[in-house]
N, C-alpha and C. Protein backbone atom coordinates (compact mmCIF):
# COMPACT_ATOMS: atom_id res chain seq x y z
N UNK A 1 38.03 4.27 60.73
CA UNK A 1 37.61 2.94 61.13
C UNK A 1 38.85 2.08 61.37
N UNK A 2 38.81 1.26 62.01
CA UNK A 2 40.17 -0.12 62.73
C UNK A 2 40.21 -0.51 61.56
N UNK A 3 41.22 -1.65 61.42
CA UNK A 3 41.48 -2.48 60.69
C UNK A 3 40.36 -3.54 60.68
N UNK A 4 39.98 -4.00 61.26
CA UNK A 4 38.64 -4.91 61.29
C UNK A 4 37.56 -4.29 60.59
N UNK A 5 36.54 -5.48 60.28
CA UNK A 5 35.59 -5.45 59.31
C UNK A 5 34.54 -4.31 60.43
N UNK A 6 33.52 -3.56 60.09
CA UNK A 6 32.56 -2.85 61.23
C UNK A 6 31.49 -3.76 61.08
N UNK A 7 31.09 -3.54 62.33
CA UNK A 7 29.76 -4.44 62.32
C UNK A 7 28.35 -3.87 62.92
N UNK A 8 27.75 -4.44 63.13
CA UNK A 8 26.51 -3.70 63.18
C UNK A 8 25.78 -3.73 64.57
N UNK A 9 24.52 -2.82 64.95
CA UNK A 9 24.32 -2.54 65.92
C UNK A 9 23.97 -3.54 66.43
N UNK A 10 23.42 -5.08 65.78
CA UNK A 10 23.01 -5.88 66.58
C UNK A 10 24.25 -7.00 67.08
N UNK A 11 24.96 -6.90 66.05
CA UNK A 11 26.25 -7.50 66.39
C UNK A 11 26.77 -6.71 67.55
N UNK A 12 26.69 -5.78 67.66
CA UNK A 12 27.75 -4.99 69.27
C UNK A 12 26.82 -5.51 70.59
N UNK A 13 25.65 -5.62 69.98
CA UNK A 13 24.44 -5.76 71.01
C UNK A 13 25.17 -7.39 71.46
N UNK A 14 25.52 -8.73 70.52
CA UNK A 14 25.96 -9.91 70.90
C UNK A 14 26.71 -9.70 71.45
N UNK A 15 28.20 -8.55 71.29
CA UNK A 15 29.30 -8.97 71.90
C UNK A 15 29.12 -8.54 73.35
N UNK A 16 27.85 -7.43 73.21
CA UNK A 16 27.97 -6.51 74.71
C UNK A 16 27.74 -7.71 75.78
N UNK A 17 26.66 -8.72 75.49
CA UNK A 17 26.00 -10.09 76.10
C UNK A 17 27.19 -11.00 76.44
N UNK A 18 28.04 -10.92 75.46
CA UNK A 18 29.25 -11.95 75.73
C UNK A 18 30.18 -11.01 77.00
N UNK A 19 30.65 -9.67 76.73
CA UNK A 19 31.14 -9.34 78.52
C UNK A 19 30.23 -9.15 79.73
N UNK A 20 28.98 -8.89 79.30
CA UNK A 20 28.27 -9.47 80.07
C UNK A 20 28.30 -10.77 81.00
N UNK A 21 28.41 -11.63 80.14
CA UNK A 21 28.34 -12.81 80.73
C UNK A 21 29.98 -12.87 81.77
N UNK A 22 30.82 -12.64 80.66
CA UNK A 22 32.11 -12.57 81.67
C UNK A 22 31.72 -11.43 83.36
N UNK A 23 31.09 -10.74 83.00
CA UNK A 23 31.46 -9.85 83.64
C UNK A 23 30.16 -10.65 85.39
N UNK A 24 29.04 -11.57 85.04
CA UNK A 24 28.81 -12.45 85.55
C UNK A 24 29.43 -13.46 86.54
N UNK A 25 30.38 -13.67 85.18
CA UNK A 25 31.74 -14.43 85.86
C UNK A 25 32.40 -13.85 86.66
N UNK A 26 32.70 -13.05 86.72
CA UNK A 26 33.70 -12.22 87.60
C UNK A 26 32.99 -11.79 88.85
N UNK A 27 31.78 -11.59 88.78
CA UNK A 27 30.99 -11.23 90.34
C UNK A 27 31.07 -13.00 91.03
N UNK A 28 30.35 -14.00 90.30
CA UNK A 28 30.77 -15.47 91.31
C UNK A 28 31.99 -15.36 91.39
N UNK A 29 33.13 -15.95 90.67
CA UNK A 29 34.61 -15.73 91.08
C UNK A 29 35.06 -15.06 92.39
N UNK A 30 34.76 -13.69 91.93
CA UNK A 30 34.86 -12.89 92.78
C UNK A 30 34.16 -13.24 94.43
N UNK A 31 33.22 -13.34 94.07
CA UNK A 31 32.63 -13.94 95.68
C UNK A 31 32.83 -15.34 96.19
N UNK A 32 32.98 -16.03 95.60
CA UNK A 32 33.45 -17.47 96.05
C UNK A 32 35.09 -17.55 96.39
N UNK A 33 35.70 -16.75 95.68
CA UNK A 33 36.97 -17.05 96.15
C UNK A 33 37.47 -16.16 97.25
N UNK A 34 36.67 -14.96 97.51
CA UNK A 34 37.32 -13.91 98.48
C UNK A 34 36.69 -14.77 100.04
N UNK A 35 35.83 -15.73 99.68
CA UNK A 35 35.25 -16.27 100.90
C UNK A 35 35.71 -17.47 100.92
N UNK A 36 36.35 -18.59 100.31
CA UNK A 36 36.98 -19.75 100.45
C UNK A 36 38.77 -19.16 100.62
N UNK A 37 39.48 -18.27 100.32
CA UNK A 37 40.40 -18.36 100.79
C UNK A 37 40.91 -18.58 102.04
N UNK A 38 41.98 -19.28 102.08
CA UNK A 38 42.35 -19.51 103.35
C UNK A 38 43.97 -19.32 103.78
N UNK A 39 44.34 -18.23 104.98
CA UNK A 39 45.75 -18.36 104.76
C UNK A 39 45.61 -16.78 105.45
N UNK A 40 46.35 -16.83 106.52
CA UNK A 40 46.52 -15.75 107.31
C UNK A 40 47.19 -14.53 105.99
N UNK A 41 48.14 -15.03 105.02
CA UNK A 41 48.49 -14.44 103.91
C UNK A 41 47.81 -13.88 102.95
N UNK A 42 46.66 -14.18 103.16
CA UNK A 42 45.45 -13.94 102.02
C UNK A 42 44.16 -13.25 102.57
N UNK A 43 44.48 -12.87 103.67
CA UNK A 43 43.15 -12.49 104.53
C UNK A 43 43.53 -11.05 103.52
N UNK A 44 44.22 -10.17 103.19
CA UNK A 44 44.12 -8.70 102.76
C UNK A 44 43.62 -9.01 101.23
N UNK A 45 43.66 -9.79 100.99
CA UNK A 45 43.67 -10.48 99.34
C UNK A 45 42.25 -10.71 99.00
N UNK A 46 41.55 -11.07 100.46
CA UNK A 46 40.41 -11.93 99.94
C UNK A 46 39.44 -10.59 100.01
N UNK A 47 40.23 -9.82 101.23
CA UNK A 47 39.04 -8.31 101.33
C UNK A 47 39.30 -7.73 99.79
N UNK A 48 40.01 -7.62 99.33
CA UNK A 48 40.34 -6.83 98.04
C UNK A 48 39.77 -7.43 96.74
N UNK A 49 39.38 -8.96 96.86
CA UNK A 49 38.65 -9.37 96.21
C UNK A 49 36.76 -9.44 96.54
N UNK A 50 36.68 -9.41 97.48
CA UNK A 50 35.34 -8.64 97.83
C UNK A 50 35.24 -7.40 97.24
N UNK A 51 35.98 -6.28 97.09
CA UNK A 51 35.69 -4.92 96.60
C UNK A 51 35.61 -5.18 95.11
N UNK A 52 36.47 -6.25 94.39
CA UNK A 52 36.46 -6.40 92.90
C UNK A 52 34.97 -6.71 92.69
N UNK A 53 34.18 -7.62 93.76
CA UNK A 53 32.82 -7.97 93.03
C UNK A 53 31.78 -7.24 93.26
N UNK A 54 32.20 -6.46 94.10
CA UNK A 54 31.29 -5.12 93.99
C UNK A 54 31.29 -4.33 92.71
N UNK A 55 32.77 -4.38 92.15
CA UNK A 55 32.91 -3.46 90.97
C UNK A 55 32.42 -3.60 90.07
N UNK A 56 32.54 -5.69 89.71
CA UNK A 56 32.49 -5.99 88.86
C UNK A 56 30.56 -5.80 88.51
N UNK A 57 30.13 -5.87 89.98
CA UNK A 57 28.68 -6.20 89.78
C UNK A 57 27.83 -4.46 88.78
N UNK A 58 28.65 -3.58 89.34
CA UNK A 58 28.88 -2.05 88.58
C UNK A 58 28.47 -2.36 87.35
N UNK A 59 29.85 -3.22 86.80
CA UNK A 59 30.43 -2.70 85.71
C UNK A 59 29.03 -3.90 84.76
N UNK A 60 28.70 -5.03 85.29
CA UNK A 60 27.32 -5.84 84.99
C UNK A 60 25.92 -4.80 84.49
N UNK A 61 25.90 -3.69 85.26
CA UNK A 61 24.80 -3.26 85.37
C UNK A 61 25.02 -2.27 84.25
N UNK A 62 26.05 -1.29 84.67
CA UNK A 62 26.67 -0.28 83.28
C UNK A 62 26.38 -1.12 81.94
N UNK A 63 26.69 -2.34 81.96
CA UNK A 63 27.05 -2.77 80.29
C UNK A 63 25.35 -3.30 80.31
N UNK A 64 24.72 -4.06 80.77
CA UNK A 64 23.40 -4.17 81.04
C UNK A 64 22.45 -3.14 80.20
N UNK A 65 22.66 -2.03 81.23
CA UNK A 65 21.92 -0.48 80.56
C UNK A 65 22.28 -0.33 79.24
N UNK A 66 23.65 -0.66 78.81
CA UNK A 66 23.81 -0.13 77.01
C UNK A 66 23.16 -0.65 76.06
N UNK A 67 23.23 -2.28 77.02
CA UNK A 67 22.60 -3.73 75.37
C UNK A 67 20.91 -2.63 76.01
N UNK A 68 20.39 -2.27 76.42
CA UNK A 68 19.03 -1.79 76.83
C UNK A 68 19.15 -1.04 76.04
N UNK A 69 19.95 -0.04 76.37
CA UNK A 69 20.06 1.25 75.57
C UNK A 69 19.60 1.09 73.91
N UNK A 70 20.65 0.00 73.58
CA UNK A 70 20.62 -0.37 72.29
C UNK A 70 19.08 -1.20 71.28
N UNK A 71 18.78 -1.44 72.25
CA UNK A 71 17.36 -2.57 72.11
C UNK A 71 17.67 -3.65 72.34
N UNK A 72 18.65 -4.26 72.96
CA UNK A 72 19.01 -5.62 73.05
C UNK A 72 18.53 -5.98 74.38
N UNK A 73 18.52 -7.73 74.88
CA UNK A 73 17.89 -7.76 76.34
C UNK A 73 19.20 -8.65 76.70
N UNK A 74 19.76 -7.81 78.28
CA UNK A 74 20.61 -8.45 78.41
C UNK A 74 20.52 -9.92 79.35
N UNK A 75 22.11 -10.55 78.83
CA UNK A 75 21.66 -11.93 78.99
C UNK A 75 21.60 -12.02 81.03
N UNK A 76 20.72 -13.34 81.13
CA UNK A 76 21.31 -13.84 82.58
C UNK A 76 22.50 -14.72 82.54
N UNK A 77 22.95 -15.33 81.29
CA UNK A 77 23.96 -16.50 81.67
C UNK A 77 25.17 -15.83 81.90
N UNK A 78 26.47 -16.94 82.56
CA UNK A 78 27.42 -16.49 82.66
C UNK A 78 28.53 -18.22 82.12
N UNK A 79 29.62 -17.46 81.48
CA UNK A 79 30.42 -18.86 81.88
C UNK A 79 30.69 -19.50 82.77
N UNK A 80 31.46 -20.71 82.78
CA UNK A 80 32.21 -21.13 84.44
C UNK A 80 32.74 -20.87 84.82
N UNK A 81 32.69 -20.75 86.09
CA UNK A 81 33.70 -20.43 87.08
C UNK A 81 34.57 -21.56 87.57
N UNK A 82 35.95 -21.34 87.35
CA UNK A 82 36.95 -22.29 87.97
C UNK A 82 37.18 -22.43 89.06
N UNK A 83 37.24 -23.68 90.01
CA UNK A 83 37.34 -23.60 91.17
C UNK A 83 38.72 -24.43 91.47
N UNK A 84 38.56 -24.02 92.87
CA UNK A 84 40.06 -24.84 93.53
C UNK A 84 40.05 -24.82 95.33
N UNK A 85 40.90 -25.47 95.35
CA UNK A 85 41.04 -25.13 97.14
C UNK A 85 42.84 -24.30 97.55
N UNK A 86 43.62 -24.16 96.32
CA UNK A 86 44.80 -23.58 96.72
C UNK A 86 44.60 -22.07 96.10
N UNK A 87 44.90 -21.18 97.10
CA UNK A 87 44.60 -19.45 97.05
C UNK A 87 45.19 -19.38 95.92
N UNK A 88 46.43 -19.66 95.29
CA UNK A 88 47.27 -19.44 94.36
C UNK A 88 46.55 -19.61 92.79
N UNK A 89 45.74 -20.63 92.82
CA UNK A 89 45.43 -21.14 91.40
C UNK A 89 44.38 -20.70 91.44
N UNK A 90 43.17 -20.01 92.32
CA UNK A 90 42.32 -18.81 92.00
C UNK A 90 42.33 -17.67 91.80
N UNK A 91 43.50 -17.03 92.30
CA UNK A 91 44.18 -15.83 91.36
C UNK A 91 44.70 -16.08 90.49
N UNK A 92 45.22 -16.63 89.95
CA UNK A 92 45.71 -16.81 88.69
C UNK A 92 44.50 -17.21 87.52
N UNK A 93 43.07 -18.09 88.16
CA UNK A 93 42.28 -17.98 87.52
C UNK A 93 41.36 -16.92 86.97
N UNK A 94 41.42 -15.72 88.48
CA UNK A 94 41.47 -14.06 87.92
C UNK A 94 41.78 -13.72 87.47
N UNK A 95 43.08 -13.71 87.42
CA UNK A 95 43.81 -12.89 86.17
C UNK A 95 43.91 -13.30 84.87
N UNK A 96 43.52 -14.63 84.57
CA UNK A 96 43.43 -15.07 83.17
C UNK A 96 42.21 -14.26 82.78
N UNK A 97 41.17 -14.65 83.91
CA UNK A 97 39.51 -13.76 83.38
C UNK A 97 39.53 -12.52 83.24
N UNK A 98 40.27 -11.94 83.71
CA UNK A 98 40.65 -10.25 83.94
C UNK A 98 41.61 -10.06 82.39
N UNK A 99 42.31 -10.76 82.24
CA UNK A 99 43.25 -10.93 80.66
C UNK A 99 42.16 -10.98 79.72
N UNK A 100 41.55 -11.97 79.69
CA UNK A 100 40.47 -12.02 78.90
C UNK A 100 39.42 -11.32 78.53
N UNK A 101 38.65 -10.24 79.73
CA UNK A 101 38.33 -9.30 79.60
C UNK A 101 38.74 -7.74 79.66
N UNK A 102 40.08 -7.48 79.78
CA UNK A 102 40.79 -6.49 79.64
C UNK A 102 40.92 -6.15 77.66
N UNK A 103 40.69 -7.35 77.26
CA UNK A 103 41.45 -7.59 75.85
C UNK A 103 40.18 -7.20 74.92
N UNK A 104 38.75 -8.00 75.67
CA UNK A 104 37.58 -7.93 74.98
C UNK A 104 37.58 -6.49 74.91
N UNK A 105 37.30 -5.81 76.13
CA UNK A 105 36.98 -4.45 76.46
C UNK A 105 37.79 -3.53 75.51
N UNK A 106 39.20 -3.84 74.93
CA UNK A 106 39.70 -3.00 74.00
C UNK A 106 39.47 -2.57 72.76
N UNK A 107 38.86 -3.96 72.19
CA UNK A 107 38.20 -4.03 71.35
C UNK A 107 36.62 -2.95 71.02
N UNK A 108 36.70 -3.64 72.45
CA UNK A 108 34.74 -3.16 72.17
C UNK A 108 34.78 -1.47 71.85
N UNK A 109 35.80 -0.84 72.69
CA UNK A 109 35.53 0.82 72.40
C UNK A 109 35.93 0.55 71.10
N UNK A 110 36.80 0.11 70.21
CA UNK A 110 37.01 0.38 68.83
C UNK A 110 35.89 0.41 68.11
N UNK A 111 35.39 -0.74 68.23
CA UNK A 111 33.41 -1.24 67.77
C UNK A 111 33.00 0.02 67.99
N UNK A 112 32.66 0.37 69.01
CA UNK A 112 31.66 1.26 69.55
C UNK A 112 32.11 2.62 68.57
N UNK A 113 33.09 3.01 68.44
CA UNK A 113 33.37 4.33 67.99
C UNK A 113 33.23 3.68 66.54
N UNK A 114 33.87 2.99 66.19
CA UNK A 114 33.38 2.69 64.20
C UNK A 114 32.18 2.76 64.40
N UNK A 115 30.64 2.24 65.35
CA UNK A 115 29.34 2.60 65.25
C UNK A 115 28.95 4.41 65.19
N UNK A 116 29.31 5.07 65.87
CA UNK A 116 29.86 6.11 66.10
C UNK A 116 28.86 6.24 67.82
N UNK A 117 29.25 5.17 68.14
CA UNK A 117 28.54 5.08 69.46
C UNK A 117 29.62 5.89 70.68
N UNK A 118 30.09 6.88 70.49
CA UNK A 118 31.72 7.65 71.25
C UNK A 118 30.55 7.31 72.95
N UNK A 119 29.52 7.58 73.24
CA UNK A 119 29.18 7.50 74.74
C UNK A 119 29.33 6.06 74.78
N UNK A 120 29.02 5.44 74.46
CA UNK A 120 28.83 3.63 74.77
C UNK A 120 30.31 3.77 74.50
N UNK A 121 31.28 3.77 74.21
CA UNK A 121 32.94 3.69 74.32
C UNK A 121 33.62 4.48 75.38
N UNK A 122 32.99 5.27 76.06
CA UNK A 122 33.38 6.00 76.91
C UNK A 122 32.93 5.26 78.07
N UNK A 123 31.55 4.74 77.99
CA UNK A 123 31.18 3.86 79.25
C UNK A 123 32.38 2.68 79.54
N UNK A 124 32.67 2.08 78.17
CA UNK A 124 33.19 0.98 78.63
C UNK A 124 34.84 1.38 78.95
N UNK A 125 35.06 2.68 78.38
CA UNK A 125 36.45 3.00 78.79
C UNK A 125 36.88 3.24 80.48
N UNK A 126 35.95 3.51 80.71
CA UNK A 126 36.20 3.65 82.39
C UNK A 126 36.00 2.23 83.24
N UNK A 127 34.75 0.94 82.57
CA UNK A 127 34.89 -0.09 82.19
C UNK A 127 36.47 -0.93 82.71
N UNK A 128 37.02 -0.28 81.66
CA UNK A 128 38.06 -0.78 81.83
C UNK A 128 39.48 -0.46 82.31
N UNK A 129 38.91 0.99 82.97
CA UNK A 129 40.02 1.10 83.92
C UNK A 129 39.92 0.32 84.87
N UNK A 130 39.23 -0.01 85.44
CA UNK A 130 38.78 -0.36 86.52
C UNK A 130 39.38 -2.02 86.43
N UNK A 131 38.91 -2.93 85.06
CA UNK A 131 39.41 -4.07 84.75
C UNK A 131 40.87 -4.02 84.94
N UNK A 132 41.66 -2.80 84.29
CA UNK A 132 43.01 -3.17 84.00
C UNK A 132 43.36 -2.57 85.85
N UNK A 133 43.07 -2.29 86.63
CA UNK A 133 43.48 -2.09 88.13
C UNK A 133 43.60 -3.73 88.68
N UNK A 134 42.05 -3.98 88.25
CA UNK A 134 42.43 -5.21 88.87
C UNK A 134 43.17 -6.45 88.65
N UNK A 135 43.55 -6.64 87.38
CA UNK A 135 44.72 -7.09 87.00
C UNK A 135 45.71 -6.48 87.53
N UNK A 136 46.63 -5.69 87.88
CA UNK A 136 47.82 -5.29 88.46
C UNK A 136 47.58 -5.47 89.62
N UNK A 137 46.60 -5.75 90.86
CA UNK A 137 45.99 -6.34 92.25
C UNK A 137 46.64 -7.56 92.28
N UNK A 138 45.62 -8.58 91.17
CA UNK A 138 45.93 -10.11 91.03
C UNK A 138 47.17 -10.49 90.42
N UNK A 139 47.97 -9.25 89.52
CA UNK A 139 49.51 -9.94 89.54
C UNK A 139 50.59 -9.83 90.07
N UNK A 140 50.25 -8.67 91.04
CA UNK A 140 50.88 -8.05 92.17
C UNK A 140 50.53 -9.23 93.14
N UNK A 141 49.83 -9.72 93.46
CA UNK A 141 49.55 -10.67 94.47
C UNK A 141 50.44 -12.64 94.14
N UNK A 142 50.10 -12.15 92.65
CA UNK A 142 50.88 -13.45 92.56
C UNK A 142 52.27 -13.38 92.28
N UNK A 143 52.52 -11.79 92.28
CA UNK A 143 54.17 -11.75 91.81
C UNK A 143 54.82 -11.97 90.55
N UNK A 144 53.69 -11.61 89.82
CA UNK A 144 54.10 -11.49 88.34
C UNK A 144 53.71 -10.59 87.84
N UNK A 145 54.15 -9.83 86.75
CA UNK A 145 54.00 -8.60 85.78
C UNK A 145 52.90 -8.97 84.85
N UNK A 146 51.97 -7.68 84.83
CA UNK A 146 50.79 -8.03 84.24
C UNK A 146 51.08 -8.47 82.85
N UNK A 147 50.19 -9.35 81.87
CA UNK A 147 50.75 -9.68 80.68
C UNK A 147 50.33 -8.87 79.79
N UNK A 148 51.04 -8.76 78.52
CA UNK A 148 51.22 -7.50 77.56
C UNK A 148 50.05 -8.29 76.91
N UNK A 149 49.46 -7.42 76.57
CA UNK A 149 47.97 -8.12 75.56
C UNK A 149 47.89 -7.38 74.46
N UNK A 150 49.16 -6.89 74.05
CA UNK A 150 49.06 -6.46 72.35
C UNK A 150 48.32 -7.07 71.43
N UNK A 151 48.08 -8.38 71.30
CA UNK A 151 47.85 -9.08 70.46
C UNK A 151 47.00 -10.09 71.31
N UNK A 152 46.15 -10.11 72.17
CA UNK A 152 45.58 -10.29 72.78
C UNK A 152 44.05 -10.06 72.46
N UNK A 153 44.43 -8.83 72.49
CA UNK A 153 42.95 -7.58 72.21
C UNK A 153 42.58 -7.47 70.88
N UNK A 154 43.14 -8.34 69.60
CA UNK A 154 43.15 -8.67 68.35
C UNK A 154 41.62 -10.17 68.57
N UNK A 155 41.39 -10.69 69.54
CA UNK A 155 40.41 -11.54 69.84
C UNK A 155 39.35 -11.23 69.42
N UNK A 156 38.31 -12.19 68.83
CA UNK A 156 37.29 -12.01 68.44
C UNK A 156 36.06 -11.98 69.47
């Protein structure tokens, strides 16, 4: 077992609802900003963010099926989405959300395997390949090195 306390099936069932919801977030994001960008510079950026909300809408449905799996009903809400009109400060608002759920997602396989849930940790491990790609997209785009989330993924 992690260093963290284990928790229980209905507790994994809350947190699954909470990337859920991010993962909500990330399909609007995702579609509002690949269609408000503007900038002959950003036209390859905005297609590549169209393919993220396809993924993300995936990765909605995958985590969806588990809280099911589990007996839980998954949620409709999502957080907010940040908006802007400069291309720059909506990627960067990706990649904070992508940080944020790169970090959750690390966590969660730990959960999942202290449940001894190893398939529900395997779902979300591929989960999160997919998360941590698109972070290296959005910091490649903004020209910065993805951030180390050692202590990141320590988040509750």
């Amino acid at each position: 077992m992690s260093d963290q306390a284990k928790i229980t099936r209905e507790q994994l069932i809350g947190l699954l609802n909470e990337d859920l919801k991010r993962e909500h977030q990330a399909i609007i994001a995702y579609v509002n900003y690949s269609q408000v960008m503007k900038g002959a510079e950003y036209m390859t950026i905005a297609a590549e963010l169209q393919r993220h909300a396809v993924e993300e809408l995936n990765h909605a449905i995958r985590i969806a099926r588990q809280i099911d799996y589990l007996g839980g009903m998954p949620t409709v809400e999502t957080f907010d989405v940040k908006t802007s009109d400069k291309a720059e400060d909506m990627l960067r608002f990706d990649l904070d959300y992508e940080n944020e759920t790169v970090a959750h997602y690390r966590q969660r396989v730990r959960q999942c395997e202290d449940l001894g849930e190893y398939a529900l940790a395997e779902e979300i491990r591929a989960i999160l390949v997919q998360e941590q790609e698109h972070q290296i997209d959005l910091a490649t785009a903004l020209g910065v090195d993805v951030p180390e989330l050692t202590h990141a993924d320590q988040m509750a």
